[in-house]
Protein backbone atom coordinates (compact mmCIF):
# COMPACT_ATOMS: atom_id res chain seq x y z
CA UNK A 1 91.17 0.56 62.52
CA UNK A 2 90.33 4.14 60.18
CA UNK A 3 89.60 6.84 62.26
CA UNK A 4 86.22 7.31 60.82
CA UNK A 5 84.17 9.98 62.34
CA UNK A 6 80.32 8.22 61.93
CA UNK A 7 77.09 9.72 62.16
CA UNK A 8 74.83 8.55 64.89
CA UNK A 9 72.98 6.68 61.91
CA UNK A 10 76.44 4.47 62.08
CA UNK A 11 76.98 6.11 57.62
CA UNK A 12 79.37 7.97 56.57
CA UNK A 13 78.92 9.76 53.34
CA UNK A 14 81.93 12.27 52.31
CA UNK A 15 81.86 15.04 48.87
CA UNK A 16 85.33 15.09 47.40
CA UNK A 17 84.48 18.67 44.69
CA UNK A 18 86.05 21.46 43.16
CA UNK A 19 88.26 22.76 39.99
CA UNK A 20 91.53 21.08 41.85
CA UNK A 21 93.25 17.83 40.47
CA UNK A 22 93.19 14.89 43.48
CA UNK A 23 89.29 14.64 43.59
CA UNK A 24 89.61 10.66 42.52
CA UNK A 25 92.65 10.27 44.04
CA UNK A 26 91.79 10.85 47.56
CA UNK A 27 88.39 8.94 47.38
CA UNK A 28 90.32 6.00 45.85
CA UNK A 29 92.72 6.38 48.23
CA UNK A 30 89.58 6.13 50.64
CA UNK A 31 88.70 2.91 49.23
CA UNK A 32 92.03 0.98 49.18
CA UNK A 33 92.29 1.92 52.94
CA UNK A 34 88.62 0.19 53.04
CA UNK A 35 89.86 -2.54 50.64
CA UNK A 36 93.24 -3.32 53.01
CA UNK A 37 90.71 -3.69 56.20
CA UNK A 38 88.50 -6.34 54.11
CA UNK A 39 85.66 -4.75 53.66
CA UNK A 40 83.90 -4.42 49.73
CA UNK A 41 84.85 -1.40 48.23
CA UNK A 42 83.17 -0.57 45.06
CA UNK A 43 84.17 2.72 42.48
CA UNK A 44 81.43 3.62 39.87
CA UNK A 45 82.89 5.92 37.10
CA UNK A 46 80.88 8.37 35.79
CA UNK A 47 81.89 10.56 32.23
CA UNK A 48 85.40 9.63 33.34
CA UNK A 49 87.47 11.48 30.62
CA UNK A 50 90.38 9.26 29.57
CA UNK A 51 93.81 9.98 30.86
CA UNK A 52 96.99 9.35 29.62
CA UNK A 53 99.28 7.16 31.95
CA UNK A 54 97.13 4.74 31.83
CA UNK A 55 94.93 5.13 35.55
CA UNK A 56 92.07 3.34 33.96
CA UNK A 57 94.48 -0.26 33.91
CA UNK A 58 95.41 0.24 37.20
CA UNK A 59 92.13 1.01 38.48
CA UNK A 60 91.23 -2.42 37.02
CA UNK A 61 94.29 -3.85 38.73
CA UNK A 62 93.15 -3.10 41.78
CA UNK A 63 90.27 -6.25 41.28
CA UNK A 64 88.98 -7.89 43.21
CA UNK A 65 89.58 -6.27 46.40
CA UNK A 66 87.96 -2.99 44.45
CA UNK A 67 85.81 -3.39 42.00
CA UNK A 68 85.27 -1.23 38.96
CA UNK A 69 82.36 -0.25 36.97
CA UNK A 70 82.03 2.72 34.32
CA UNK A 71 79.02 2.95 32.09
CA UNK A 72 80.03 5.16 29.80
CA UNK A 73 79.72 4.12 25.81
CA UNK A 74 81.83 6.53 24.14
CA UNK A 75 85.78 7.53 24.63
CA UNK A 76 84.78 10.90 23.27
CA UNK A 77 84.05 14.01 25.97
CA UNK A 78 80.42 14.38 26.22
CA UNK A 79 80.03 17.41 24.71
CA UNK A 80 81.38 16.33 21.54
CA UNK A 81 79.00 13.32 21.17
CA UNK A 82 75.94 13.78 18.84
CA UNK A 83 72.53 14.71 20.45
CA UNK A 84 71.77 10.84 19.29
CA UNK A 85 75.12 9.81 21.17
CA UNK A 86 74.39 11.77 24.53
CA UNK A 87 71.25 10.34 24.51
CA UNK A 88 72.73 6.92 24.24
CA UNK A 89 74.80 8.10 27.27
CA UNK A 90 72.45 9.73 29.48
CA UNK A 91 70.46 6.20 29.57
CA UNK A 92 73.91 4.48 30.29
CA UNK A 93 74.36 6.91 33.33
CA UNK A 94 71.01 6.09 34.39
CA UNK A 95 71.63 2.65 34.22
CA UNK A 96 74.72 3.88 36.27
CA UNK A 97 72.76 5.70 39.00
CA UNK A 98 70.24 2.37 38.87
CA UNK A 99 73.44 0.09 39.88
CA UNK A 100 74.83 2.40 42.24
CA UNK A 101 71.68 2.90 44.15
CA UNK A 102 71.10 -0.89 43.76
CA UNK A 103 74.72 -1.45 45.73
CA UNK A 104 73.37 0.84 48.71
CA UNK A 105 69.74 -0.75 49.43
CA UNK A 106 71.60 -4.63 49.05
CA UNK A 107 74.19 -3.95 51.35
CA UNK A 108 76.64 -4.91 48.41
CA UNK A 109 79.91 -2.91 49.61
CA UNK A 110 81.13 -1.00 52.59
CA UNK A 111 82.21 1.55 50.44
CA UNK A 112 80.97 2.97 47.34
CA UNK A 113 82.99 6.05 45.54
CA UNK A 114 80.78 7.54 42.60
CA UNK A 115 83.43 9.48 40.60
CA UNK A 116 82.77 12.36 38.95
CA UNK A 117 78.51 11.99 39.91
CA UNK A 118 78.57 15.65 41.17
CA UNK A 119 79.61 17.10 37.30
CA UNK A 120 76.31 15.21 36.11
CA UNK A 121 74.42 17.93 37.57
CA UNK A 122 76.01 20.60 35.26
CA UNK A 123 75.12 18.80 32.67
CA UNK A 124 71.62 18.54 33.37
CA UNK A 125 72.07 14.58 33.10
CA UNK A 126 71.35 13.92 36.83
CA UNK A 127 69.29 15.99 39.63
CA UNK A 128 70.04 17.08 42.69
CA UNK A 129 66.78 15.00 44.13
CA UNK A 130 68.43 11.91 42.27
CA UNK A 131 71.62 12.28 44.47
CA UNK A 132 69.84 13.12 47.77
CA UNK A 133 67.97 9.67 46.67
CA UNK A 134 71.31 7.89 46.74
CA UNK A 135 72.67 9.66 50.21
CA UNK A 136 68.89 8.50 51.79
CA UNK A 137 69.77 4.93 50.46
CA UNK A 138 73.05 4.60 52.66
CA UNK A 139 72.60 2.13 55.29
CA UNK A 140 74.53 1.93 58.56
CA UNK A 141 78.29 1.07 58.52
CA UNK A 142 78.65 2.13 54.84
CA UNK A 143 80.63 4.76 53.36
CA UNK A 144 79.81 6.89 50.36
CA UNK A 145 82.38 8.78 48.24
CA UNK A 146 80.71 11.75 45.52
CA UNK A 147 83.24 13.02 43.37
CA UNK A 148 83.02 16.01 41.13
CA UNK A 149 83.86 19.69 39.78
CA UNK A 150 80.26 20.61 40.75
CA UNK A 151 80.01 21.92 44.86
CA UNK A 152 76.73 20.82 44.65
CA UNK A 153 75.87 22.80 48.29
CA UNK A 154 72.14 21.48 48.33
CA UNK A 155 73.73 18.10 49.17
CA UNK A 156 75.67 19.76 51.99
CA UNK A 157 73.60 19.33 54.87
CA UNK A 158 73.28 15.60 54.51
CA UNK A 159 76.49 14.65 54.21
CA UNK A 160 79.15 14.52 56.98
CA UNK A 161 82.00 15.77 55.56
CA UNK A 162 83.11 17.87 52.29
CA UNK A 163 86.46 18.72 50.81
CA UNK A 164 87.13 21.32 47.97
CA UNK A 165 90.41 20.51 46.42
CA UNK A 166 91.85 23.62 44.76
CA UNK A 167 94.68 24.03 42.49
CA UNK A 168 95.66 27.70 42.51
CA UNK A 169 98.74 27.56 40.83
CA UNK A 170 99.94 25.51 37.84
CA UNK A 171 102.66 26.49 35.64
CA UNK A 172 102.15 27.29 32.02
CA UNK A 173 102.22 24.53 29.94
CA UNK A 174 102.45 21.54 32.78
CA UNK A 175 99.89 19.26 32.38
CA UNK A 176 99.07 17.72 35.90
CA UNK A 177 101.12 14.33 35.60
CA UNK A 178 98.65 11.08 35.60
């Protein structure tokens, strides 16, 4: 059994943020915890840059017992797409924040991780009142995972737990190893 610390509502809803590497990592880890209890676990992607090492296959690996969704169109960072291209992306995040607000009110998973939802703010892509939306949507006995660089402190007082990964130190040249 986790050691889960509910909310009297029976939710849990945990903020994974900050400029440190691990973000994903410990809200996957999170879900594959979930995943080896039985329970539906599903990770929504959002503007995931991709990573060498190849974390995107094994996130697909990890199907069926957690399933994987991204709805992003174009390999390229975001802020080298066209003003045409973000467009195009902007309405396949919405889509995005459609389906992962669609999971909550059906019940669909225990857990849901939204990966890298908090950045989206920065952006200007998604609101703060769009992500307070999704935290209002999580019913009892389910567990919500935001991921992001963004603190996004407006969100704090509705959620039950947050952790800001740091990385103070790196040395010259290392690139953190995927």
């Amino acid at each position: 059994m986790a050691t889960m610390r509910w909310t009297m509502s029976g939710r849990y809803i945990h903020i994974f943020c900050g400029t440190g590497v691990g973000k994903t990592s410990a809200a996957l880890g999170k879900g594959v915890r979930a995943a080896a209890e039985g329970k539906e676990v599903v990770l929504i992607q959002f503007l995931k840059e991709q990573q060498s090492g190849g974390s995107l296959e094994f996130f697909k690996r990890l199907e069926p017992e957690v399933k994987l969704f991204r709805f992003q169109r174009f390999a390229a960072n975001y802020e080298n797409l066209t003003e045409r291209e973000k467009e195009d992306e902007i309405h396949n995040i919405k889509n995005g924040l459609n389906f992962a607000k669609k999971v909550l009110v059906t019940e669909e998973a225990d857990v849901l991780i939204l990966d890298e939802i908090l950045g989206l703010t920065d952006k200007g892509i998604v609101t703060i009142e769009e992500l307070r939306g999704l935290i209002d949507a999580v019913g009892e006995g389910t567990e919500l995972y935001l991921t992001g660089t963004s603190e996004c402190r407006e969100l704090w007082p509705y959620v039950d737990e947050v952790t800001m990964l740091s990385t103070p130190y790196r040395a010259e040249g290392k690139a953190f190893p995927c």
